[in-house]
PDB file of N, CA and C in Angstrom:
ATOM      1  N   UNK A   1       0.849  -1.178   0.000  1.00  0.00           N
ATOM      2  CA  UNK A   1       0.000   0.000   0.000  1.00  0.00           C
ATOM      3  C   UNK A   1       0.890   1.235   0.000  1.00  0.00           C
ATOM      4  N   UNK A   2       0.611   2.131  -0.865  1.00  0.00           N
ATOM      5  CA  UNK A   2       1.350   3.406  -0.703  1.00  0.00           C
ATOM      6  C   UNK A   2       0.797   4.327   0.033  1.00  0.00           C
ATOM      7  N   UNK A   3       1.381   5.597   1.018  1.00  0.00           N
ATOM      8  CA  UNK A   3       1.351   6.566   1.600  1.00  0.00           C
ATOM      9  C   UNK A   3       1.908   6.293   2.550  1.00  0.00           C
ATOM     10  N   UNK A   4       1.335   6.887   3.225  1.00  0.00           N
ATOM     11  CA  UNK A   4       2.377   6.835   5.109  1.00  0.00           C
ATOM     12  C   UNK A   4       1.683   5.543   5.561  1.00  0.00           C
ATOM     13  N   UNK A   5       2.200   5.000   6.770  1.00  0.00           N
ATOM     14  CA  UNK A   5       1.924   4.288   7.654  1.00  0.00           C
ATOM     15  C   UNK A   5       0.577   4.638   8.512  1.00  0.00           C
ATOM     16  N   UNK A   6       0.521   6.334   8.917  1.00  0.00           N
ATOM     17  CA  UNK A   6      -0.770   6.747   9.641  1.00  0.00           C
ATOM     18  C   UNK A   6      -1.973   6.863   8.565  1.00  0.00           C
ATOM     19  N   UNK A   7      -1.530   6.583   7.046  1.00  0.00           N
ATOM     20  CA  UNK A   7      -3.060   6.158   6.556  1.00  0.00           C
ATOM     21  C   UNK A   7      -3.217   5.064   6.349  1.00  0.00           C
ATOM     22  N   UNK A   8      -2.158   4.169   6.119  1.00  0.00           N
ATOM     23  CA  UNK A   8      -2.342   2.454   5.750  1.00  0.00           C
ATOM     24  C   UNK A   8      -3.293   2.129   7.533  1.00  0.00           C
ATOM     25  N   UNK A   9      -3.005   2.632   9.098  1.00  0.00           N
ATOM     26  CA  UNK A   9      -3.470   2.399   9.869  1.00  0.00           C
ATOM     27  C   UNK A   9      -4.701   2.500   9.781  1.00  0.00           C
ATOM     28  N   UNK A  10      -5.127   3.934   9.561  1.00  0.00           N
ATOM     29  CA  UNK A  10      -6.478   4.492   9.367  1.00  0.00           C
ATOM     30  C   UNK A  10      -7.351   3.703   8.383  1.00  0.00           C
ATOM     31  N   UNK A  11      -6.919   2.869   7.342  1.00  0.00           N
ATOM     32  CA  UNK A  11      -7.976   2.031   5.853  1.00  0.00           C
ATOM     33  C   UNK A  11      -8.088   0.600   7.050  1.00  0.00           C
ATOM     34  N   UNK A  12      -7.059   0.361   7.683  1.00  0.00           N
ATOM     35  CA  UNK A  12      -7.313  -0.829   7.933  1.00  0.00           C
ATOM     36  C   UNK A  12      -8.233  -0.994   9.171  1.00  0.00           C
ATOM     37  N   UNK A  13      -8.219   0.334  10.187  1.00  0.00           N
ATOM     38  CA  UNK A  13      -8.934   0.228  11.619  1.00  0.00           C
ATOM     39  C   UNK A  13     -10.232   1.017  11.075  1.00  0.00           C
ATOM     40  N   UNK A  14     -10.281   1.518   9.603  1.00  0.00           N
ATOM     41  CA  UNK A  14     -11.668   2.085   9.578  1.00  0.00           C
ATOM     42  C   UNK A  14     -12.375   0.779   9.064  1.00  0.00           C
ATOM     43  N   UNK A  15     -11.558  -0.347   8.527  1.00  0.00           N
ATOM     44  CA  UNK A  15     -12.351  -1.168   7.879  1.00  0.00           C
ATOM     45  C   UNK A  15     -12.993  -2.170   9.347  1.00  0.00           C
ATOM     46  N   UNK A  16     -11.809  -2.530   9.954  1.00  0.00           N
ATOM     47  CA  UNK A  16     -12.230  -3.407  11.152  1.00  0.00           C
ATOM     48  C   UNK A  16     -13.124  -2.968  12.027  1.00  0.00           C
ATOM     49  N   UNK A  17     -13.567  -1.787  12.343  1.00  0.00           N
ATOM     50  CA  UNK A  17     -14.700  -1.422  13.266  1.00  0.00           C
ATOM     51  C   UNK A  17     -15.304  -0.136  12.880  1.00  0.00           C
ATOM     52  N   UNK A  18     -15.408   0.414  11.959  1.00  0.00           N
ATOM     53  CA  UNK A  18     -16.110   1.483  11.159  1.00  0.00           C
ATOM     54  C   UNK A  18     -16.556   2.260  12.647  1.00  0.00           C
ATOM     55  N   UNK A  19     -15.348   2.990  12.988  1.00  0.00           N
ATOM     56  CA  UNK A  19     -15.229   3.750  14.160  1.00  0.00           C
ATOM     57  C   UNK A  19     -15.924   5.459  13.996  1.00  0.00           C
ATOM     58  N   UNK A  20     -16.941   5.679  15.106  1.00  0.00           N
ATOM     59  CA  UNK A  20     -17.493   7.005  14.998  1.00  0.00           C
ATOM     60  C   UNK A  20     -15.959   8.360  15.475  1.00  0.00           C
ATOM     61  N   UNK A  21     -15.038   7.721  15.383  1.00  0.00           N
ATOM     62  CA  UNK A  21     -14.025   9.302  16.379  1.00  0.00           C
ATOM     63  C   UNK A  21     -12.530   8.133  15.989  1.00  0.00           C
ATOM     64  N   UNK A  22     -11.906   8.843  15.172  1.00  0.00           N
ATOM     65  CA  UNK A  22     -10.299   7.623  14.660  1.00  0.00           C
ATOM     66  C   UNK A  22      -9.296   9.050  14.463  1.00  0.00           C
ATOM     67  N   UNK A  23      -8.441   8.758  15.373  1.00  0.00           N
ATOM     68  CA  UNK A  23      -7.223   9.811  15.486  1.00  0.00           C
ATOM     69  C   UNK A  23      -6.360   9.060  15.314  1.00  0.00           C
ATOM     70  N   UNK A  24      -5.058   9.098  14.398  1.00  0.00           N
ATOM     71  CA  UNK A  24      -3.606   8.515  14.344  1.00  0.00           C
ATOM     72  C   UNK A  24      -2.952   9.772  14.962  1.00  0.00           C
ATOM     73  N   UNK A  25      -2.404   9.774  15.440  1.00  0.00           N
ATOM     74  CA  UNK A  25      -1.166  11.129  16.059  1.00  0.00           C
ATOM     75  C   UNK A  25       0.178  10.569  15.929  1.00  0.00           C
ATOM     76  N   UNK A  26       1.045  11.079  14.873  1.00  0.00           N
ATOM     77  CA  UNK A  26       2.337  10.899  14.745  1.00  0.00           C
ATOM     78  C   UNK A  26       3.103  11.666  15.868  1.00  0.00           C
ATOM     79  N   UNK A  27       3.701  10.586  17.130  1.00  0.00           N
ATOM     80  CA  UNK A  27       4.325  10.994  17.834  1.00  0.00           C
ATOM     81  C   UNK A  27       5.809  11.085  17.630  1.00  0.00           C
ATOM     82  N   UNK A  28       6.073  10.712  16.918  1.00  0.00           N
ATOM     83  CA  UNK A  28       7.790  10.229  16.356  1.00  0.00           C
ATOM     84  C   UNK A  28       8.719  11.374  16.268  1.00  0.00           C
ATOM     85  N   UNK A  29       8.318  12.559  16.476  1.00  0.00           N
ATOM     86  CA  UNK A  29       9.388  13.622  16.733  1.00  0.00           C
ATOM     87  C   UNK A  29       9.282  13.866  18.066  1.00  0.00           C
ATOM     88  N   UNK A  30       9.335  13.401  19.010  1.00  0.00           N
ATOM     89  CA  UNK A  30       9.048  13.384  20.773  1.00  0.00           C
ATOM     90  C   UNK A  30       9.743  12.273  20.723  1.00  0.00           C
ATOM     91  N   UNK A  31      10.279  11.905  20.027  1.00  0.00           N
ATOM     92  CA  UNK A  31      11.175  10.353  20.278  1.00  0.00           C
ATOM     93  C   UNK A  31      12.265  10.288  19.568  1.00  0.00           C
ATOM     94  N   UNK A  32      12.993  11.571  18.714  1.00  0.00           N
ATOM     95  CA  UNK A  32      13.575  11.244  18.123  1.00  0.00           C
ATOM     96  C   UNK A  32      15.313  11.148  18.647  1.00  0.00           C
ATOM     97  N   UNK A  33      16.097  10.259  18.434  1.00  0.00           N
ATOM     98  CA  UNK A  33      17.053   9.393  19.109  1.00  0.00           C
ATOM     99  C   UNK A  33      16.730   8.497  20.455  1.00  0.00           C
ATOM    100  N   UNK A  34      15.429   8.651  20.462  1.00  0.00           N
ATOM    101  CA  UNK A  34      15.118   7.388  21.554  1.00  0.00           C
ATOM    102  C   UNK A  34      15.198   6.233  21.111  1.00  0.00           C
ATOM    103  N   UNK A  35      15.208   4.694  21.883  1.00  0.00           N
ATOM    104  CA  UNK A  35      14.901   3.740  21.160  1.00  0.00           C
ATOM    105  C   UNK A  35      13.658   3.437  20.746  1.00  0.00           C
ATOM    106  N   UNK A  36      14.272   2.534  19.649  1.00  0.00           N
ATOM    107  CA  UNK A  36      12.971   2.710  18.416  1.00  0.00           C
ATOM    108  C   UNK A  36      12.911   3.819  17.297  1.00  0.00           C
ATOM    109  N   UNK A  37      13.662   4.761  17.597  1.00  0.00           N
ATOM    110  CA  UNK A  37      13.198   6.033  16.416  1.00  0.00           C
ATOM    111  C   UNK A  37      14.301   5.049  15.205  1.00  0.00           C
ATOM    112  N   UNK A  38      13.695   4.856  14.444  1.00  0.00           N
ATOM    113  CA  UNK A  38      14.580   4.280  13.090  1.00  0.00           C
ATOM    114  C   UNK A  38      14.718   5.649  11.980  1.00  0.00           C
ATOM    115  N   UNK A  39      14.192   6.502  12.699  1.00  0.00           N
ATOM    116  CA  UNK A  39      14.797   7.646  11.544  1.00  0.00           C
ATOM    117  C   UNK A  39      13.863   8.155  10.438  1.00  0.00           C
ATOM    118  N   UNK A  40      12.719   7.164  10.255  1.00  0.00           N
ATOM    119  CA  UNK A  40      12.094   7.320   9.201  1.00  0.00           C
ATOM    120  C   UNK A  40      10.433   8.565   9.422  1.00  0.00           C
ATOM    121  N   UNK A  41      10.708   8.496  10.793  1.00  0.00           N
ATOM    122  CA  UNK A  41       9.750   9.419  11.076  1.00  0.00           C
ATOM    123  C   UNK A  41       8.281   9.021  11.454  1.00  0.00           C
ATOM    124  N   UNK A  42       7.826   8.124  11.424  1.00  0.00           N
ATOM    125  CA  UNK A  42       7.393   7.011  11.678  1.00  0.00           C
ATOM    126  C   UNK A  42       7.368   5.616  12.896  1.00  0.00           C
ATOM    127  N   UNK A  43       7.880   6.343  13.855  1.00  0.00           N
ATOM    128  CA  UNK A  43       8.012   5.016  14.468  1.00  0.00           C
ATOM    129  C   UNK A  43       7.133   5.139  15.705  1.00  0.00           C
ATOM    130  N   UNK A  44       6.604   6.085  16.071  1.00  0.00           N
ATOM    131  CA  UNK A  44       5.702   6.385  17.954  1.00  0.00           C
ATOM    132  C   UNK A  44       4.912   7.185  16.905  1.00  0.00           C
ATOM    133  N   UNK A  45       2.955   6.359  17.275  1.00  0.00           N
ATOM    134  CA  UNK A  45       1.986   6.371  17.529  1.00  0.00           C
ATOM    135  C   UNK A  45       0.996   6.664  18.274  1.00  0.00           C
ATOM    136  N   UNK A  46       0.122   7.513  18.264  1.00  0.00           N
ATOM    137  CA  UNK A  46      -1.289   7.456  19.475  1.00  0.00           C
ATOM    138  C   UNK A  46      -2.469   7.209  18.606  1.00  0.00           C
ATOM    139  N   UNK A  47      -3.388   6.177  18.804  1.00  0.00           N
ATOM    140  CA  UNK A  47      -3.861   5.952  18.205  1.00  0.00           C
ATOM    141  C   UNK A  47      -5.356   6.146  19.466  1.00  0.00           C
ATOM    142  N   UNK A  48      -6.157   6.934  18.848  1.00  0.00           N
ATOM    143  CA  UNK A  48      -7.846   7.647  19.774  1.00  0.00           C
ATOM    144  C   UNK A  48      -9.053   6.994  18.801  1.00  0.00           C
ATOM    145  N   UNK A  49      -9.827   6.437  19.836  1.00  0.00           N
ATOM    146  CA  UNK A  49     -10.777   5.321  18.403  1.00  0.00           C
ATOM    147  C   UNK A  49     -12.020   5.266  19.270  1.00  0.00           C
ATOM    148  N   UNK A  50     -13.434   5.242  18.941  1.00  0.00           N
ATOM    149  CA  UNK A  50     -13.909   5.230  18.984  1.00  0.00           C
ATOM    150  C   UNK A  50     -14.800   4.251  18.522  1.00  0.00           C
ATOM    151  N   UNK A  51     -15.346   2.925  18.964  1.00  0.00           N
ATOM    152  CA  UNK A  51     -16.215   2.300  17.908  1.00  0.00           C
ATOM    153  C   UNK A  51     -17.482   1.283  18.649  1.00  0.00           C
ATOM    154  N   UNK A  52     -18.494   1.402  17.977  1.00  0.00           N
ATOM    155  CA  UNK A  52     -19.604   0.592  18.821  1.00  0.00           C
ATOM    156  C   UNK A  52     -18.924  -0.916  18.936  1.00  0.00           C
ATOM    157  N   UNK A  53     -18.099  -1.697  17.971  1.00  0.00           N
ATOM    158  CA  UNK A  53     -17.654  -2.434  17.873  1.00  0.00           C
ATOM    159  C   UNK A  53     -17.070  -3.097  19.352  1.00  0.00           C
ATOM    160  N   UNK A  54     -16.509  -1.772  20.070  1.00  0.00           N
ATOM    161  CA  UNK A  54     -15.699  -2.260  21.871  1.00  0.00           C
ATOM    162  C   UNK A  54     -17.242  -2.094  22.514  1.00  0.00           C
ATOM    163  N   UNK A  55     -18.112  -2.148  22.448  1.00  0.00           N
ATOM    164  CA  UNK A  55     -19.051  -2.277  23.698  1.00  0.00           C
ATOM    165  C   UNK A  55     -19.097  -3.030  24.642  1.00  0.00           C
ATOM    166  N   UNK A  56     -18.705  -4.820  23.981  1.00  0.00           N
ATOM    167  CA  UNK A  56     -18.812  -5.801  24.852  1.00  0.00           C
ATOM    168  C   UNK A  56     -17.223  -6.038  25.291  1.00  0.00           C
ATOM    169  N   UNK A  57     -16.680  -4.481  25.331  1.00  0.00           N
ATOM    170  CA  UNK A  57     -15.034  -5.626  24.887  1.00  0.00           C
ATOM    171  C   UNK A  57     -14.038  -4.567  26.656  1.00  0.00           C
ATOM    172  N   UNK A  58     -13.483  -5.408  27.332  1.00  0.00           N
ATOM    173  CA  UNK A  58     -12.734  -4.227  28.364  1.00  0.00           C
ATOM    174  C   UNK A  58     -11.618  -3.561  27.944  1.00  0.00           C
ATOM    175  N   UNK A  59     -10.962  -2.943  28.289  1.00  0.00           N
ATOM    176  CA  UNK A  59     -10.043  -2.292  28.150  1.00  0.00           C
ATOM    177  C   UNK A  59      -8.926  -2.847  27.083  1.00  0.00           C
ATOM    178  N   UNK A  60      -8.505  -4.130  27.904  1.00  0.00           N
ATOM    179  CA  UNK A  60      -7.532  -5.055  27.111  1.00  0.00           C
ATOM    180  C   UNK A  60      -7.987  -5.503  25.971  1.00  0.00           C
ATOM    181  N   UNK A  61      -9.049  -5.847  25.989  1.00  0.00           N
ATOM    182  CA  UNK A  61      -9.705  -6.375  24.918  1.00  0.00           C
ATOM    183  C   UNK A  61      -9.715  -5.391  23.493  1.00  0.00           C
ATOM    184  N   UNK A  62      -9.818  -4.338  23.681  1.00  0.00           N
ATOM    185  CA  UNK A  62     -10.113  -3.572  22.618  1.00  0.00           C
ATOM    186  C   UNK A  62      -8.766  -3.257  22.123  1.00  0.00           C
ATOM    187  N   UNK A  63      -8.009  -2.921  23.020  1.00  0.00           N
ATOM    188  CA  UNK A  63      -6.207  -2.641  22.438  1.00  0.00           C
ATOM    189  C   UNK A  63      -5.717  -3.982  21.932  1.00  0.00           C
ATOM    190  N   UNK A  64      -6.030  -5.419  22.511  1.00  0.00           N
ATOM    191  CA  UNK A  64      -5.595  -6.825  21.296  1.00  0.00           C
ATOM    192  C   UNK A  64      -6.357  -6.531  20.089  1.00  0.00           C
ATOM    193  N   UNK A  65      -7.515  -5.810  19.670  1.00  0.00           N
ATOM    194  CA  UNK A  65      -8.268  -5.886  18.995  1.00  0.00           C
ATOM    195  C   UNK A  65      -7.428  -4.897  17.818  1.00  0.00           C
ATOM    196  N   UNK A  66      -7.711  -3.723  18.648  1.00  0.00           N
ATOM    197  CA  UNK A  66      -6.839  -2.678  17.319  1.00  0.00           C
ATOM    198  C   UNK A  66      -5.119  -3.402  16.745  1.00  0.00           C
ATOM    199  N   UNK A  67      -4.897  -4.019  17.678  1.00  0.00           N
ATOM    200  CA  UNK A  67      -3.385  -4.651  17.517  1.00  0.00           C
ATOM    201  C   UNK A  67      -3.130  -5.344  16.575  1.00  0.00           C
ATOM    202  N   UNK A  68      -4.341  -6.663  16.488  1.00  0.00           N
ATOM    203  CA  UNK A  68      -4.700  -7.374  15.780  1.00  0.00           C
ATOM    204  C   UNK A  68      -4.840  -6.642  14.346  1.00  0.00           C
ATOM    205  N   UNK A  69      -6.094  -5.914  14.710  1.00  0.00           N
ATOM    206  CA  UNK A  69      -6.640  -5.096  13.400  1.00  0.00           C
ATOM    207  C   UNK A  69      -5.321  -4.591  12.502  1.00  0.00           C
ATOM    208  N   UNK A  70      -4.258  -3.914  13.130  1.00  0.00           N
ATOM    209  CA  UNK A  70      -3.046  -3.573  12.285  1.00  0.00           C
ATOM    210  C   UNK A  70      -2.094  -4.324  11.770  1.00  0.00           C
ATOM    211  N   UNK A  71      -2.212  -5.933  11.674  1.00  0.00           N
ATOM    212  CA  UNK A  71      -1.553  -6.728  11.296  1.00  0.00           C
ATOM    213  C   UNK A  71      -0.019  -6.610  12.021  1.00  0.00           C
ATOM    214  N   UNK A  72       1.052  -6.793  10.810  1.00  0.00           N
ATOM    215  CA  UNK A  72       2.613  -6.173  11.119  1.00  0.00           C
ATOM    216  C   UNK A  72       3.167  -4.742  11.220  1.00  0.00           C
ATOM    217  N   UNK A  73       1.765  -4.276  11.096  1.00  0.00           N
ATOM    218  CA  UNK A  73       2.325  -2.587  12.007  1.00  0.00           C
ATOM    219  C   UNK A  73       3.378  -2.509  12.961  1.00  0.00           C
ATOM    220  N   UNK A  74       2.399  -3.124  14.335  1.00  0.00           N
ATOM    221  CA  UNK A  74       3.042  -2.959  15.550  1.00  0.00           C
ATOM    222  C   UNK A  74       3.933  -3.513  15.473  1.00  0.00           C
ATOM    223  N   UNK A  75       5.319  -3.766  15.987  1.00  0.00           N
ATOM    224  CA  UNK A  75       6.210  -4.328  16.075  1.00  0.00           C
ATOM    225  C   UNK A  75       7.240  -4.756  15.221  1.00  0.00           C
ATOM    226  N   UNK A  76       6.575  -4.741  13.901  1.00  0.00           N
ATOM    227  CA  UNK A  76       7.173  -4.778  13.023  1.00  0.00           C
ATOM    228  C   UNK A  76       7.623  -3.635  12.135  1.00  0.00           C
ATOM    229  N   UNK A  77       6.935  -2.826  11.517  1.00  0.00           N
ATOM    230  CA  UNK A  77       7.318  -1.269  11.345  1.00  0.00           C
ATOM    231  C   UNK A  77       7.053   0.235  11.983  1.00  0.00           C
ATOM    232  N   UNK A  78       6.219  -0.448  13.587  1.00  0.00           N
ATOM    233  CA  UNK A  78       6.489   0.762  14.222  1.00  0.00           C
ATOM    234  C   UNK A  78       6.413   0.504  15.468  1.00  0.00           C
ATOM    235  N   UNK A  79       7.497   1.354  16.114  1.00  0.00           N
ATOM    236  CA  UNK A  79       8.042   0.695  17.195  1.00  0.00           C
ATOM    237  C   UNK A  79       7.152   0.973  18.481  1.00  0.00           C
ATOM    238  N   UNK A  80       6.396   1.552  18.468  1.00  0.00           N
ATOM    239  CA  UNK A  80       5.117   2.208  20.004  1.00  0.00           C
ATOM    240  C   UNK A  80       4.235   2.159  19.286  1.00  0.00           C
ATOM    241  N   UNK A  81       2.831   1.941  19.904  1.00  0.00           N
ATOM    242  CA  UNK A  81       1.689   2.781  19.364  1.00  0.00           C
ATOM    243  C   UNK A  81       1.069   2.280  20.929  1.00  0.00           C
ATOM    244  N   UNK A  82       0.771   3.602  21.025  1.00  0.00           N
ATOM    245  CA  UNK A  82      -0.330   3.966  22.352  1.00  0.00           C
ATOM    246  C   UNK A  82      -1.584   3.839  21.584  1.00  0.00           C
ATOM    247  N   UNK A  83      -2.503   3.276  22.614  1.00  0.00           N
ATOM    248  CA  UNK A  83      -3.955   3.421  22.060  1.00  0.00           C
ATOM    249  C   UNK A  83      -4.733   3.364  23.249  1.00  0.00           C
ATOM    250  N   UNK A  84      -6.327   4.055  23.172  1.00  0.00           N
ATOM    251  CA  UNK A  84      -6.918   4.789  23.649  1.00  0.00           C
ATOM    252  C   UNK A  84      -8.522   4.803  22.817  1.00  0.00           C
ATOM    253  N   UNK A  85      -8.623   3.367  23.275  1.00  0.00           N
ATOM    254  CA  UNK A  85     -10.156   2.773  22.254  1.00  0.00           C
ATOM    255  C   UNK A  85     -11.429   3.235  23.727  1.00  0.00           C
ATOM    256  N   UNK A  86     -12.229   3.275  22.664  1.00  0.00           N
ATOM    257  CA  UNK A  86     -13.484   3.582  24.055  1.00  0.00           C
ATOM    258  C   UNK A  86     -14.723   3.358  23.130  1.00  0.00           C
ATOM    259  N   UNK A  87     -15.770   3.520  23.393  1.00  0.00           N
ATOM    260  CA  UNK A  87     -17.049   3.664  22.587  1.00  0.00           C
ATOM    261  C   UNK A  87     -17.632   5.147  22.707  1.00  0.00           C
ATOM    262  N   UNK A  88     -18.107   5.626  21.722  1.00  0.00           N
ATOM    263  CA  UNK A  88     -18.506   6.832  21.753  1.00  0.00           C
ATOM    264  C   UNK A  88     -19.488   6.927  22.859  1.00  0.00           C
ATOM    265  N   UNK A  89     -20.017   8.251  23.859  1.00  0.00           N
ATOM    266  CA  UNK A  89     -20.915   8.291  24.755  1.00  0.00           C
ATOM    267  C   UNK A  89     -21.914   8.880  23.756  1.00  0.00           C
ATOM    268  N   UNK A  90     -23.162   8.091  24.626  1.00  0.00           N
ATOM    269  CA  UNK A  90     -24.916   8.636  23.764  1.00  0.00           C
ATOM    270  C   UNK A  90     -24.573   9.701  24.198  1.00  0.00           C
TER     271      UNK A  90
END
């Protein structure tokens, strides 16, 4: 897939839970020469999500979920991603 990494995230977590509130936040200049910064600009994540999808799901549950949802993102081409799933309030 071409573009950045924070839209390949965004096609794939809009597809897995067609989320009402989806923030990627490129944190990767707050990290840069930390470990993990590979330089590419790209490597620390916050990821803010919103989706009816976590209703039945706790805390943990919803962050294996988005984890999942990103395939070899995590760990493999980017070295953090914070996340911060919830369900939208009525």
């Amino acid at each position: 897939m071409s573009g950045t990494i924070a839209e390949e995230m965004k096609g794939l977590l809009t597809e897995a839970f067609a989320p009402t509130k989806l923030e990627i936040i490129n944190d990767s200049a707050q990290h840069s020469g930390h470990a993990g910064d590979d330089g590419s600009g790209e490597s620390h994540f916050t990821i803010v999500i919103e989706a009816d999808a976590f209703a039945s799901m706790n805390r943990l549950a919803r962050q294996r979920a988005v984890i999942a949802a990103l395939g070899d993102i995590v760990g493999e081409r980017v070295h953090a991603v914070a996340i911060k799933a919830g369900v939208a309030a009525a």
